[in-house]
Protein backbone atom coordinates (compact mmCIF):
# COMPACT_ATOMS: atom_id res chain seq x y z
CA UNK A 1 -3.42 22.14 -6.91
CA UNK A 2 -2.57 18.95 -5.07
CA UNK A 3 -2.85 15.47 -6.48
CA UNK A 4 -3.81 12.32 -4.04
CA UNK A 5 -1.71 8.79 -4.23
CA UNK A 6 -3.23 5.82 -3.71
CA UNK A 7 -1.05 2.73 -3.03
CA UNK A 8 -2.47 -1.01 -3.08
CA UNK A 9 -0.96 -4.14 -2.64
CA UNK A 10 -2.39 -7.72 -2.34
CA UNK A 11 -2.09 -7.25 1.24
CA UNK A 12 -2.87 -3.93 2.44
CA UNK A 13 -4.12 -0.47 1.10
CA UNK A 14 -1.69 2.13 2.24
CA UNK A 15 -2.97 5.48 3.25
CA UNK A 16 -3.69 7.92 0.67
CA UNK A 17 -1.27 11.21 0.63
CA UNK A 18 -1.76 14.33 -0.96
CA UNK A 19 1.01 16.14 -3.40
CA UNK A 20 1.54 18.77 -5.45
CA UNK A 21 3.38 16.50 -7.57
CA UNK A 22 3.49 12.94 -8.17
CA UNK A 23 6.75 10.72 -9.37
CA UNK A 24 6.60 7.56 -10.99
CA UNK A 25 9.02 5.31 -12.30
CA UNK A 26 8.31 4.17 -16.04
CA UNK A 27 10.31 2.38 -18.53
CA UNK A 28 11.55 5.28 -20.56
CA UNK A 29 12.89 7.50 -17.10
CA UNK A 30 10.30 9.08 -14.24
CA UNK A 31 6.62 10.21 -15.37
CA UNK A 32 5.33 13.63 -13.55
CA UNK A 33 2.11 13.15 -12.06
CA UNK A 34 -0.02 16.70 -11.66
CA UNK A 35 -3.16 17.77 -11.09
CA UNK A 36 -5.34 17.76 -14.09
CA UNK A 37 -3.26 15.56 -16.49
CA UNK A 38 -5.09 13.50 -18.85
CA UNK A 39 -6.32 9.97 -17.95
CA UNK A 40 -3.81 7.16 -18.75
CA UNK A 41 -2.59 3.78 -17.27
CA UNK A 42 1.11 3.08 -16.76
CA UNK A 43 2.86 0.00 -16.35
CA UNK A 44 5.40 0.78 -13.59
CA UNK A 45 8.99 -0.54 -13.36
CA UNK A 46 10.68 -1.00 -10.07
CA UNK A 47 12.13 2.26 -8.74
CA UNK A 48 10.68 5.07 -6.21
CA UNK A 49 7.56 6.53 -6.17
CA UNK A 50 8.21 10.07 -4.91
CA UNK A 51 5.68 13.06 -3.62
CA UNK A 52 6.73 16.66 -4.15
CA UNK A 53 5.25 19.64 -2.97
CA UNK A 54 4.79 23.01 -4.97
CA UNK A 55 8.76 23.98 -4.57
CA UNK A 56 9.56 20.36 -5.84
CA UNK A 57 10.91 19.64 -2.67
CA UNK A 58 10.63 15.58 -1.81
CA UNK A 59 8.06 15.15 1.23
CA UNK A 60 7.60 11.40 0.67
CA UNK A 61 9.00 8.16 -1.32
CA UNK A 62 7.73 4.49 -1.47
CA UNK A 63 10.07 2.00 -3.49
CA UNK A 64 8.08 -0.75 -5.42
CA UNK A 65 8.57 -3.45 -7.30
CA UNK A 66 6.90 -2.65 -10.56
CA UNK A 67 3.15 -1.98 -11.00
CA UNK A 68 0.29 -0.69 -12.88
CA UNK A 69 -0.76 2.78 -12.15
CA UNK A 70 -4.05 4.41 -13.05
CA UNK A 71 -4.17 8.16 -13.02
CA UNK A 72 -6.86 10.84 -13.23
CA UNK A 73 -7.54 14.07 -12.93
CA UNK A 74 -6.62 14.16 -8.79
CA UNK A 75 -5.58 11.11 -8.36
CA UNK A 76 -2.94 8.48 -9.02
CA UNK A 77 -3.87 4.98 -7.76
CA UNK A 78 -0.63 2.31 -7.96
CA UNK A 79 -1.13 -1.53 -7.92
CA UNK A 80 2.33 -3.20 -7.17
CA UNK A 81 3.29 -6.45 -5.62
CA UNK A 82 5.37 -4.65 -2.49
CA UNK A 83 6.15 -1.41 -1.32
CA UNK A 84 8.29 -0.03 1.15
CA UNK A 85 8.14 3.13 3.03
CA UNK A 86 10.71 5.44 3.49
């Protein structure tokens, strides 16, 4: 049950990448990101975005500066202003 990530900035769309689990940083603390969650927008504060597979093992992490993020039932799709890979 794997969940895709969609990144966009004003200058580039970044691959998509395909999680079990999806990491987001939110106001409050981190928002889980799953398959089959209900439909929602989320403004994003700055922090790491990170992918996890089914052991919740890291496999992936973009820090942004803020954002919006969309989410649906397979996929997450973040707007931010920069990202960078690590």
């Amino acid at each position: 049950m794997a969940i895709r990530l969609e990144i966009y900035t004003p200058e580039k769309t970044w691959p998509a990448y395909t999680a079990d689990k999806i990491i987001l940083p939110v106001s409050a603390d981190n928002l889980t990101i799953i398959k089959d969650r209900a439909p929602r927008s989320q403004v994003l504060t700055s922090g790491q975005i990170m992918a996890l597979d089914g052991n919740n093992h890291i496999q992936k992490v973009w820090t942004i500066d803020g954002g919006l993020a969309e989410i649906a039932s397979d996929v997450c799709k973040v707007a931010t202003e920069r990202v960078q890979e690590k």
